[in-house]
PDB file of N, CA and C in Angstrom:
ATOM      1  N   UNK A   1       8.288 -18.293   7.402  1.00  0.00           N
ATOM      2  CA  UNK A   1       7.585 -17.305   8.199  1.00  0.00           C
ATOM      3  C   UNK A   1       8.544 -16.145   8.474  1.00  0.00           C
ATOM      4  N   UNK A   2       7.951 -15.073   8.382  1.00  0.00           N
ATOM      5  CA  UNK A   2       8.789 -14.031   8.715  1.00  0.00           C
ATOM      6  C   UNK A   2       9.234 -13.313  10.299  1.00  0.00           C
ATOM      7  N   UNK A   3       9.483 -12.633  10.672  1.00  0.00           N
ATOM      8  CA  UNK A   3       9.924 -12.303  12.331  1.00  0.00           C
ATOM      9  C   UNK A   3       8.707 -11.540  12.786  1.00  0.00           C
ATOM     10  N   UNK A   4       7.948 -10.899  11.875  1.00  0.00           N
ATOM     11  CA  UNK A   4       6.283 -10.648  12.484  1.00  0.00           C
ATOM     12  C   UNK A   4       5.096 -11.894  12.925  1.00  0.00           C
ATOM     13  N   UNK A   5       5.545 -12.798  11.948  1.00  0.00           N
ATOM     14  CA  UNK A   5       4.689 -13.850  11.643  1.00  0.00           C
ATOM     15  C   UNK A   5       3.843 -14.292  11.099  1.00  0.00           C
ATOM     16  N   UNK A   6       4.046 -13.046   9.524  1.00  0.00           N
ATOM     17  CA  UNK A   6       3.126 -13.367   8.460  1.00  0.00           C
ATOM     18  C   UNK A   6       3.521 -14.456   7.941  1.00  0.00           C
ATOM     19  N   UNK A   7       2.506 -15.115   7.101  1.00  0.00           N
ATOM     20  CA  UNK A   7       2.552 -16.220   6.271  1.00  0.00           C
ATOM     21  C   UNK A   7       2.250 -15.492   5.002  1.00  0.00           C
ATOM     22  N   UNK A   8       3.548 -15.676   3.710  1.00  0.00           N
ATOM     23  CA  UNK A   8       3.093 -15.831   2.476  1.00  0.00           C
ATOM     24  C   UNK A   8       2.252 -16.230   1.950  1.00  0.00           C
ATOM     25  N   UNK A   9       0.668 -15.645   0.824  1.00  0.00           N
ATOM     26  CA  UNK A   9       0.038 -16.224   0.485  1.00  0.00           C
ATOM     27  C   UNK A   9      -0.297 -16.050  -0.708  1.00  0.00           C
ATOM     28  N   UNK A  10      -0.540 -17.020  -1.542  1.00  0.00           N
ATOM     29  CA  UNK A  10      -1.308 -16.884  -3.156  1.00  0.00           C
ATOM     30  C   UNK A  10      -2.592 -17.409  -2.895  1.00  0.00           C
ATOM     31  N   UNK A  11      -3.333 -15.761  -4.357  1.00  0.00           N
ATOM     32  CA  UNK A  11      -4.204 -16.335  -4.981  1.00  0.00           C
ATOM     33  C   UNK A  11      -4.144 -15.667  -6.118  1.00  0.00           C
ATOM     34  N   UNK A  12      -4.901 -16.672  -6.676  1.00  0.00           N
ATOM     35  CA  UNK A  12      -5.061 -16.435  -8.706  1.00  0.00           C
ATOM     36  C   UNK A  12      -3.623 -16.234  -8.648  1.00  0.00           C
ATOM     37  N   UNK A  13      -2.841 -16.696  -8.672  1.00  0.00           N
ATOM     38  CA  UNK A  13      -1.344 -16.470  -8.809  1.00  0.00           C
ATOM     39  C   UNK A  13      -0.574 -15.421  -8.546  1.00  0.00           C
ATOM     40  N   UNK A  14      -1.259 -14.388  -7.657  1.00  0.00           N
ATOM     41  CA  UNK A  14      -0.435 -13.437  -6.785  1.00  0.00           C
ATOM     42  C   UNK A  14      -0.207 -13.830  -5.602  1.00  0.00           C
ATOM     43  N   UNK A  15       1.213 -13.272  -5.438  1.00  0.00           N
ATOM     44  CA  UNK A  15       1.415 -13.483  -3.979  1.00  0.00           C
ATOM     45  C   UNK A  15       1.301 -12.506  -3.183  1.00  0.00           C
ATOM     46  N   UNK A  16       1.196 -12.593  -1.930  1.00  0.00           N
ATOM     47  CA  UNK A  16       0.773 -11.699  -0.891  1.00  0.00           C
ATOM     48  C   UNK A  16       1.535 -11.792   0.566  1.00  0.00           C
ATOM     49  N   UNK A  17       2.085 -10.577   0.709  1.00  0.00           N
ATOM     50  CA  UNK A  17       3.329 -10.646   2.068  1.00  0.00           C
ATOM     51  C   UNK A  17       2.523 -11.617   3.340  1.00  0.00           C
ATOM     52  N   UNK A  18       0.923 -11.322   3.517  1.00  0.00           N
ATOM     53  CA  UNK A  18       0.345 -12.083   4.597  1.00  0.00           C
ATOM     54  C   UNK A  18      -0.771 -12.429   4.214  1.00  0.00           C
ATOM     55  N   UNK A  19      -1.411 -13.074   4.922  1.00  0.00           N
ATOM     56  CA  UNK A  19      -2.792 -14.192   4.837  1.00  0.00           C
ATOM     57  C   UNK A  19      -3.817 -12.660   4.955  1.00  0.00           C
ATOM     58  N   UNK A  20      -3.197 -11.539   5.743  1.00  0.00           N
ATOM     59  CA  UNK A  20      -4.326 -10.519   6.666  1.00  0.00           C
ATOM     60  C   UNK A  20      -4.538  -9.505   4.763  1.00  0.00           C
ATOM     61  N   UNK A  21      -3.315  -9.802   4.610  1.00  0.00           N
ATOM     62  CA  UNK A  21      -3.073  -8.683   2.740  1.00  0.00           C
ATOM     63  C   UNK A  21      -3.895  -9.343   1.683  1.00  0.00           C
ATOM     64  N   UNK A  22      -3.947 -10.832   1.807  1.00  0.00           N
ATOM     65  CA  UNK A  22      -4.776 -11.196   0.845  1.00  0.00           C
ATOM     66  C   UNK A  22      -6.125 -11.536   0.394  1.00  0.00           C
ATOM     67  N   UNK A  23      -6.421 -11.360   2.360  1.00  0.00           N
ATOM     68  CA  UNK A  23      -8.160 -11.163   2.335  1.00  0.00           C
ATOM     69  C   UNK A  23      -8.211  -9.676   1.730  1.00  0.00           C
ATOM     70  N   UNK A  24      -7.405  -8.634   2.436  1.00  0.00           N
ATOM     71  CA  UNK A  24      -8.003  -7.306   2.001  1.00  0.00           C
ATOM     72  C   UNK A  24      -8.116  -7.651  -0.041  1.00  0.00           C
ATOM     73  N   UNK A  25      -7.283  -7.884  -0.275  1.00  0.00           N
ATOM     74  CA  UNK A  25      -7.355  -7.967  -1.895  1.00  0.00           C
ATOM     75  C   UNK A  25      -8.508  -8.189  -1.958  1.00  0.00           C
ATOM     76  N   UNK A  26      -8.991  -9.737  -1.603  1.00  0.00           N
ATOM     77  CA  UNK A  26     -10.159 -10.700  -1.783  1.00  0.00           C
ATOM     78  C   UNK A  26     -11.439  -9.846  -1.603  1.00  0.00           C
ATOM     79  N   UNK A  27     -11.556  -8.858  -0.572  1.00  0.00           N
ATOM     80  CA  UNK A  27     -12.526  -8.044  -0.151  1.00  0.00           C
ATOM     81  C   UNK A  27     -12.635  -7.165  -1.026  1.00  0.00           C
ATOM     82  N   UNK A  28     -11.372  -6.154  -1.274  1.00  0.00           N
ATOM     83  CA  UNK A  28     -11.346  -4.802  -2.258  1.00  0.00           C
ATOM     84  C   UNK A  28     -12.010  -5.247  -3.582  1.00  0.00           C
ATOM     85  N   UNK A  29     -11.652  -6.923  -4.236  1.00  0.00           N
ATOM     86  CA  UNK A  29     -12.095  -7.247  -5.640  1.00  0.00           C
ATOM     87  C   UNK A  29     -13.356  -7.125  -5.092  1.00  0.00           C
ATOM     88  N   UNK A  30     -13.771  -7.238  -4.316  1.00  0.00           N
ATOM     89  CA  UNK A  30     -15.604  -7.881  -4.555  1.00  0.00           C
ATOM     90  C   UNK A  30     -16.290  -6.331  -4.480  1.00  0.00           C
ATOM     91  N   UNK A  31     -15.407  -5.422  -3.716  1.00  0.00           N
ATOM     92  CA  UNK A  31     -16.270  -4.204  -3.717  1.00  0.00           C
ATOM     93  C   UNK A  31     -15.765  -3.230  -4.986  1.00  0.00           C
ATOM     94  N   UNK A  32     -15.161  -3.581  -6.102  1.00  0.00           N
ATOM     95  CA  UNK A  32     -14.837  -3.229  -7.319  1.00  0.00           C
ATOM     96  C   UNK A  32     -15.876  -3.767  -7.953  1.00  0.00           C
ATOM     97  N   UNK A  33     -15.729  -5.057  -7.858  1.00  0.00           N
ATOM     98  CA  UNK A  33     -17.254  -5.458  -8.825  1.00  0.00           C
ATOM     99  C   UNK A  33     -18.225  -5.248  -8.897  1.00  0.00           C
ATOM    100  N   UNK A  34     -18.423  -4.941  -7.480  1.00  0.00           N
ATOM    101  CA  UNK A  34     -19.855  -4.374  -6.718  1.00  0.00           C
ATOM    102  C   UNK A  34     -20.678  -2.856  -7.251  1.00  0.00           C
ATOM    103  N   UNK A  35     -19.148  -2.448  -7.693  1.00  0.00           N
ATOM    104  CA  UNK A  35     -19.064  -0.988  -8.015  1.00  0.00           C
ATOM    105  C   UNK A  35     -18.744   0.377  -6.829  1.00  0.00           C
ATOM    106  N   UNK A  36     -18.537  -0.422  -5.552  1.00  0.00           N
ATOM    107  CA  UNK A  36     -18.087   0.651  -4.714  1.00  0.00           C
ATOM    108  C   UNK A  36     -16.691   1.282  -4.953  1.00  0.00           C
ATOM    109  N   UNK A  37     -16.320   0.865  -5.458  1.00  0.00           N
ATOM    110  CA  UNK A  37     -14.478   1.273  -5.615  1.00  0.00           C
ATOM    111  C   UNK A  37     -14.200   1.351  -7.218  1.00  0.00           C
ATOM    112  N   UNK A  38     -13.183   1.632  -7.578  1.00  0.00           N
ATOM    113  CA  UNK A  38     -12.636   1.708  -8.644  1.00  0.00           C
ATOM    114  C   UNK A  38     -10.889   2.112  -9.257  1.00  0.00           C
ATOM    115  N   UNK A  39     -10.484   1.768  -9.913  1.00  0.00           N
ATOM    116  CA  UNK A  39      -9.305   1.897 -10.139  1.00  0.00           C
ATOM    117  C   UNK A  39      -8.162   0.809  -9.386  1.00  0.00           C
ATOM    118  N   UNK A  40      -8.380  -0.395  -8.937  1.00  0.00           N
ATOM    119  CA  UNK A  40      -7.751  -0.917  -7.661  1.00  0.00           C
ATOM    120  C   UNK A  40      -6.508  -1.258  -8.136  1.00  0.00           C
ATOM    121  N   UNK A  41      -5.118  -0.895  -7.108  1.00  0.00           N
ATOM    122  CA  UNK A  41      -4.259  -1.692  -7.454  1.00  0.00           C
ATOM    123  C   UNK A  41      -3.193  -2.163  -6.609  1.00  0.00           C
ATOM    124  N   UNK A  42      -2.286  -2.469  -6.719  1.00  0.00           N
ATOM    125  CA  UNK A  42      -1.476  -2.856  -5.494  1.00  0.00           C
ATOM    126  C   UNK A  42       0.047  -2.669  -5.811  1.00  0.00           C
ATOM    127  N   UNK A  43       0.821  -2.480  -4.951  1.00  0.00           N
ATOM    128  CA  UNK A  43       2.151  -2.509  -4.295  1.00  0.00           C
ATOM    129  C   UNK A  43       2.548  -0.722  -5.532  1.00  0.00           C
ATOM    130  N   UNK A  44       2.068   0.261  -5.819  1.00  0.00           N
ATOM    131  CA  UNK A  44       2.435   1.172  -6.414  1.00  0.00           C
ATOM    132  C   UNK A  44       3.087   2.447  -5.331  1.00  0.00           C
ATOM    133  N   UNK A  45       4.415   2.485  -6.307  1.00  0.00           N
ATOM    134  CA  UNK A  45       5.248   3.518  -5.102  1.00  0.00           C
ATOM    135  C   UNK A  45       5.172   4.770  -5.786  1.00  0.00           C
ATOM    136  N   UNK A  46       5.372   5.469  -4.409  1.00  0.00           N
ATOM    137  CA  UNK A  46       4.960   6.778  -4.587  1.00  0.00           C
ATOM    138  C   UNK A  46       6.582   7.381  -3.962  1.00  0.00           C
ATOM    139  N   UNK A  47       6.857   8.608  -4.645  1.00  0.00           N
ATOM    140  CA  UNK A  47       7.873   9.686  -4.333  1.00  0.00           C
ATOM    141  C   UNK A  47       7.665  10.424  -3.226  1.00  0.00           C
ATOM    142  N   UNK A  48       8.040  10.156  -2.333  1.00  0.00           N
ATOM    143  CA  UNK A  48       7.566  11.366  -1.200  1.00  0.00           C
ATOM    144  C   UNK A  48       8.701  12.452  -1.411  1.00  0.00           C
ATOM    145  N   UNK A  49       9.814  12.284  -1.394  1.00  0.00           N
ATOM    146  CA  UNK A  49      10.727  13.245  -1.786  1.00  0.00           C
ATOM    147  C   UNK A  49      11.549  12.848  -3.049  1.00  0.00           C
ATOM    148  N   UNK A  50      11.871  13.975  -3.382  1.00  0.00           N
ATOM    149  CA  UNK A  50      12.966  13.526  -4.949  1.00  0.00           C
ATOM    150  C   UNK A  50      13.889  13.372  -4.151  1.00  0.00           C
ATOM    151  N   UNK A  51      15.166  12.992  -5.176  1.00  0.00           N
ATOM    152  CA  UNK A  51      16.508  12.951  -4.992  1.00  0.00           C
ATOM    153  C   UNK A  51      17.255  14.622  -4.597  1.00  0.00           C
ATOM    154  N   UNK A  52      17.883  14.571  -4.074  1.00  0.00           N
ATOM    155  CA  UNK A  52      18.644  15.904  -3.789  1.00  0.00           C
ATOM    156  C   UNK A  52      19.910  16.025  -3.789  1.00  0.00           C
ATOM    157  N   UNK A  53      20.556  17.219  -4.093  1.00  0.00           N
ATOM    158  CA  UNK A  53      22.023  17.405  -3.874  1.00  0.00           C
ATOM    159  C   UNK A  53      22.154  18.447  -2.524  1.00  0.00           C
ATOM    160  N   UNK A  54      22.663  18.563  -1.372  1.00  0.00           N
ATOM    161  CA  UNK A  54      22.512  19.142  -0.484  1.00  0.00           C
ATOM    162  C   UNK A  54      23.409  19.999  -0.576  1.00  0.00           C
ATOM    163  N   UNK A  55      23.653  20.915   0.391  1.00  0.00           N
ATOM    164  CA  UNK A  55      24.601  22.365   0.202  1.00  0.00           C
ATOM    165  C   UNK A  55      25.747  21.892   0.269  1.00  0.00           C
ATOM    166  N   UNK A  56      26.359  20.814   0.504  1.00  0.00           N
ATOM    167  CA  UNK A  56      27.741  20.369   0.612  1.00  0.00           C
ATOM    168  C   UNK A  56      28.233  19.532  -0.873  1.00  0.00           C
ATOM    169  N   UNK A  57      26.901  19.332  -1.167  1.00  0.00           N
ATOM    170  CA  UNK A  57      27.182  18.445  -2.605  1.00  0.00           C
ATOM    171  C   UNK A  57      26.874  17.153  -2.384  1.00  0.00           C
ATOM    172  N   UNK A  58      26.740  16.864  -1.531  1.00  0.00           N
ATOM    173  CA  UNK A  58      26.214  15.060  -1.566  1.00  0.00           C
ATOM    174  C   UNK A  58      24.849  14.865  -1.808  1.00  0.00           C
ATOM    175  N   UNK A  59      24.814  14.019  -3.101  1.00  0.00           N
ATOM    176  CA  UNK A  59      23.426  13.887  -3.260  1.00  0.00           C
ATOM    177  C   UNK A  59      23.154  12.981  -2.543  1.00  0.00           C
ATOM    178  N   UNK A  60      21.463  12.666  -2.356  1.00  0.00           N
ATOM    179  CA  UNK A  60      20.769  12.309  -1.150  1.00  0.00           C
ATOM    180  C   UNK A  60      19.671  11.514  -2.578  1.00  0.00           C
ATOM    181  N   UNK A  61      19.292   9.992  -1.750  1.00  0.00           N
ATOM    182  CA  UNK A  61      18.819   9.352  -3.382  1.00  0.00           C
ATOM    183  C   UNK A  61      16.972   9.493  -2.275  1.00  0.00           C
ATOM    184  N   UNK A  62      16.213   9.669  -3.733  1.00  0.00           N
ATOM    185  CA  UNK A  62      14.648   9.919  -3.841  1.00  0.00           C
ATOM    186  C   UNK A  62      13.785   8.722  -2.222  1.00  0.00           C
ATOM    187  N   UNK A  63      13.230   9.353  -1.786  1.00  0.00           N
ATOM    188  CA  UNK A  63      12.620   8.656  -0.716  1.00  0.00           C
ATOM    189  C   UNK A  63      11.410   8.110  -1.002  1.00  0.00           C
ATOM    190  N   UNK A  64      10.978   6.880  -1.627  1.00  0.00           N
ATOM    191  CA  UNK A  64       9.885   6.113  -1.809  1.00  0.00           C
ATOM    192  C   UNK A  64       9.281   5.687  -1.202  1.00  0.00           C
ATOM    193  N   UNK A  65       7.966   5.517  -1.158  1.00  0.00           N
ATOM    194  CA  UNK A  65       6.777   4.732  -0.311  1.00  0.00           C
ATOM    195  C   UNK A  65       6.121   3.956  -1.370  1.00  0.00           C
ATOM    196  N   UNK A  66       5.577   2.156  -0.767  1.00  0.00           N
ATOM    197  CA  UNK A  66       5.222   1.397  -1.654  1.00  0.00           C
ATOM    198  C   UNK A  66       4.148   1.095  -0.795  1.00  0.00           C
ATOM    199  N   UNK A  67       2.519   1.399  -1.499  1.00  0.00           N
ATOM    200  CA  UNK A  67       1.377   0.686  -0.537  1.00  0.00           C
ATOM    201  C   UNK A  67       1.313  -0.379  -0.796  1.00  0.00           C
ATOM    202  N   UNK A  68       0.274  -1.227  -0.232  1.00  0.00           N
ATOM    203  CA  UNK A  68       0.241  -2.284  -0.623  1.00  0.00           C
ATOM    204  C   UNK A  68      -1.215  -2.692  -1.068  1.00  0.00           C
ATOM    205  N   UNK A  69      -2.217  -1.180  -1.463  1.00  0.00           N
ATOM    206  CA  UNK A  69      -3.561  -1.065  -2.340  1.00  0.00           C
ATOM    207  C   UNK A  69      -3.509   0.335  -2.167  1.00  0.00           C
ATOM    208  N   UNK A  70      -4.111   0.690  -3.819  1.00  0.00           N
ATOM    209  CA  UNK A  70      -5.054   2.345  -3.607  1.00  0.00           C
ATOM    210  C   UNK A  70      -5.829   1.762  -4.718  1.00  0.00           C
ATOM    211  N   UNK A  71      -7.087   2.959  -4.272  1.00  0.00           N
ATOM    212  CA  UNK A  71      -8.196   2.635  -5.327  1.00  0.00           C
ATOM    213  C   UNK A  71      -8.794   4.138  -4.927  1.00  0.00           C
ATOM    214  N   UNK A  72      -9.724   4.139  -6.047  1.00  0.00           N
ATOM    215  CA  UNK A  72     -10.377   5.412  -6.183  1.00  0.00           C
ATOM    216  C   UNK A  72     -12.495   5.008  -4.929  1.00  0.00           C
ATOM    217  N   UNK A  73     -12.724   5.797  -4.412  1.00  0.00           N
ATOM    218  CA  UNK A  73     -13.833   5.566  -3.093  1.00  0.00           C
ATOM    219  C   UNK A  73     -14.959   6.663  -3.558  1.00  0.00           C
ATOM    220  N   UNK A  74     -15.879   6.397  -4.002  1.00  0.00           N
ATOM    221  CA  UNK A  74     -17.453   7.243  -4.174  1.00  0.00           C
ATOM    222  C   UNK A  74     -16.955   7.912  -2.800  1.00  0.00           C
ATOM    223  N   UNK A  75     -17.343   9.557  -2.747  1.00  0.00           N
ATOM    224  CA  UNK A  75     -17.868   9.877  -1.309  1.00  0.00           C
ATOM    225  C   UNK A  75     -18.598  10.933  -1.693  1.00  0.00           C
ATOM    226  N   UNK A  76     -18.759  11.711  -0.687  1.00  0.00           N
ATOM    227  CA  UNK A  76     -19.774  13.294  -0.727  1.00  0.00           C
ATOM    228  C   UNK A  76     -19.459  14.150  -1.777  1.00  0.00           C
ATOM    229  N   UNK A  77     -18.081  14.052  -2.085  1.00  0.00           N
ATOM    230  CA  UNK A  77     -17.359  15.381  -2.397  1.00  0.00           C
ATOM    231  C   UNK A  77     -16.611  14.308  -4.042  1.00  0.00           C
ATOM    232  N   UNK A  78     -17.153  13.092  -4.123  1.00  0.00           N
ATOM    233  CA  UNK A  78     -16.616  12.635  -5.553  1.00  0.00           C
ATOM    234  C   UNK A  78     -15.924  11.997  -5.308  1.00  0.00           C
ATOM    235  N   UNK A  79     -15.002  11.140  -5.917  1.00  0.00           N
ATOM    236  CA  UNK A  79     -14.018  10.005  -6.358  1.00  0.00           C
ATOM    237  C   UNK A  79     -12.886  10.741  -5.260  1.00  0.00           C
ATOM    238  N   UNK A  80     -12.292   9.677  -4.469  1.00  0.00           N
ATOM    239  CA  UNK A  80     -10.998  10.494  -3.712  1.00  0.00           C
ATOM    240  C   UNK A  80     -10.628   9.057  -3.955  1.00  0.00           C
ATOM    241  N   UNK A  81      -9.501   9.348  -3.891  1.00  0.00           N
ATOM    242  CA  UNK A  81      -8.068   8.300  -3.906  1.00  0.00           C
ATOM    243  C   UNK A  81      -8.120   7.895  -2.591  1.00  0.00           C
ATOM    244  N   UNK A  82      -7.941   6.098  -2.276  1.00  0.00           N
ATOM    245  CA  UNK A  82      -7.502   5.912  -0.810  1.00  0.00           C
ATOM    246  C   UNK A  82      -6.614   5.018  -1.215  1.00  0.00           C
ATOM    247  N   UNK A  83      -5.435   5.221  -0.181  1.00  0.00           N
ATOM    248  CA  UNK A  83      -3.812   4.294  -0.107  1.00  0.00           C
ATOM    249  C   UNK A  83      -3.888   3.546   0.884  1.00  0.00           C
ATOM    250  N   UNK A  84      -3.645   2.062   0.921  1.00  0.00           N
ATOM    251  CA  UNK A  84      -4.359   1.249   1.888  1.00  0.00           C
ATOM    252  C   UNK A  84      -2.945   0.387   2.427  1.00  0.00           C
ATOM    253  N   UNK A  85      -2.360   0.323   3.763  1.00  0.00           N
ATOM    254  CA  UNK A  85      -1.226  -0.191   3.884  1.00  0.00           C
ATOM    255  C   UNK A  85      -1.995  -1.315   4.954  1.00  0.00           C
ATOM    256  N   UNK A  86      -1.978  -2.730   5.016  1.00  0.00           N
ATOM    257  CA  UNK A  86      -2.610  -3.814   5.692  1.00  0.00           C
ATOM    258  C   UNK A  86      -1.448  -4.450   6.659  1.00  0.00           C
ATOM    259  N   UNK A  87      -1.854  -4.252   7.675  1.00  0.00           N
ATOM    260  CA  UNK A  87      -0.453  -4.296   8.914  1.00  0.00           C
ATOM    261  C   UNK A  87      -1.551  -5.306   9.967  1.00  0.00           C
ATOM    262  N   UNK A  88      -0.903  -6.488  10.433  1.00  0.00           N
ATOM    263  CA  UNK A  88      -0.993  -7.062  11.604  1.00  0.00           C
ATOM    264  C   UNK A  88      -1.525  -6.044  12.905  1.00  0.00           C
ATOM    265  N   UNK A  89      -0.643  -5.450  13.089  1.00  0.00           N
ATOM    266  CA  UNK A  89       0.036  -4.345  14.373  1.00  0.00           C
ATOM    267  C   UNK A  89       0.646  -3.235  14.019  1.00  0.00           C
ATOM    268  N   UNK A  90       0.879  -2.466  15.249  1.00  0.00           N
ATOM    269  CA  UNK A  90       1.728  -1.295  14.608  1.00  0.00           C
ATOM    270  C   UNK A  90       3.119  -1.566  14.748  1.00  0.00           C
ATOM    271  N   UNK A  91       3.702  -2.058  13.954  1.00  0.00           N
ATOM    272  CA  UNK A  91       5.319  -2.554  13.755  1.00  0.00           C
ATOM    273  C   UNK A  91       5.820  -1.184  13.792  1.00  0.00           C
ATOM    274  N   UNK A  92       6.874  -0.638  14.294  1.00  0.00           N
ATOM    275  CA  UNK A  92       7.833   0.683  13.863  1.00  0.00           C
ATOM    276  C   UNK A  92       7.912   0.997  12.464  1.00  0.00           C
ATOM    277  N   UNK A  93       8.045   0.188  11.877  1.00  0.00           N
ATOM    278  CA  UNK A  93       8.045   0.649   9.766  1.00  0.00           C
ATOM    279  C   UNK A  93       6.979   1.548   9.637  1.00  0.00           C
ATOM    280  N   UNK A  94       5.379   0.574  10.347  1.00  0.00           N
ATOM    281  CA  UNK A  94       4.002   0.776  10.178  1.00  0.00           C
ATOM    282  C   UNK A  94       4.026   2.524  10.832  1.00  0.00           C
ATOM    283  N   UNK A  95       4.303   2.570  11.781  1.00  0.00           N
ATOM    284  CA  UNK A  95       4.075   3.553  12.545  1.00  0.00           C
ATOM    285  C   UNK A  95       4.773   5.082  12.248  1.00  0.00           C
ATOM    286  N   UNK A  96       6.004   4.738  11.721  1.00  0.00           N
ATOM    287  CA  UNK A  96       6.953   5.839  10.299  1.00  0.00           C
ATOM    288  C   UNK A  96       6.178   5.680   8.880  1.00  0.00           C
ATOM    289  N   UNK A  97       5.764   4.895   7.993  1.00  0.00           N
ATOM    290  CA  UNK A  97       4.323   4.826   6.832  1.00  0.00           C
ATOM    291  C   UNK A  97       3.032   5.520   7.582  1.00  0.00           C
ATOM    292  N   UNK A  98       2.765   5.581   8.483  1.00  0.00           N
ATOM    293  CA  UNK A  98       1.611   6.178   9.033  1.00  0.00           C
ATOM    294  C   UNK A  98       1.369   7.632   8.543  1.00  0.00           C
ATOM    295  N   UNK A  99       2.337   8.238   9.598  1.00  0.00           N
ATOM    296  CA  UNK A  99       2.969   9.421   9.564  1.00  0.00           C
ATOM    297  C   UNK A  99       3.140  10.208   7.873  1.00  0.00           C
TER     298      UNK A  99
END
């Protein structure tokens, strides 16, 4: 168990940081099949900033974010991308990923 108090979980042979991450999976598949969603996937990181060299010369290494689902959502205005991060609570990590 971890210091939040998720429990590791598999299914179909993925694992999943918590029991709360692997219903969302369980849910997101059924509304893929359903046809509400599309594109689904999980743990894909994204660049929020590149790498940099700053005015002094020290480079500064690329700042990543890893969700833990995006999928593409029918709405008014067409297919939009949603990034889905599945949190217990608002942990401090959660609450800096928010942002």
């Amino acid at each position: 168990m971890s210091k939040y108090g998720n429990v590791p979980t598999e299914i179909d042979g993925e694992v999943f940081a918590s029991k709360a991450e692997a219903r969302a999976w369980q849910d997101l598949r059924l509304r893929e099949a359903a046809g509400e969603i599309r594109k689904l996937q999980r743990q894909t990181a994204w660049v929020l900033q590149s790498a940099f060299k700053d005015r002094e010369g020290k480079w500064h290494r690329a700042l990543l974010y890893r969700d833990d689902f995006n999928y593409e959502e029918q709405t008014s205005a067409g297919w939009e991308l949603v990034v889905l991060d599945v949190k217990g609570y608002g942990t401090p990590v959660f609450r800096i990923k928010e942002k």
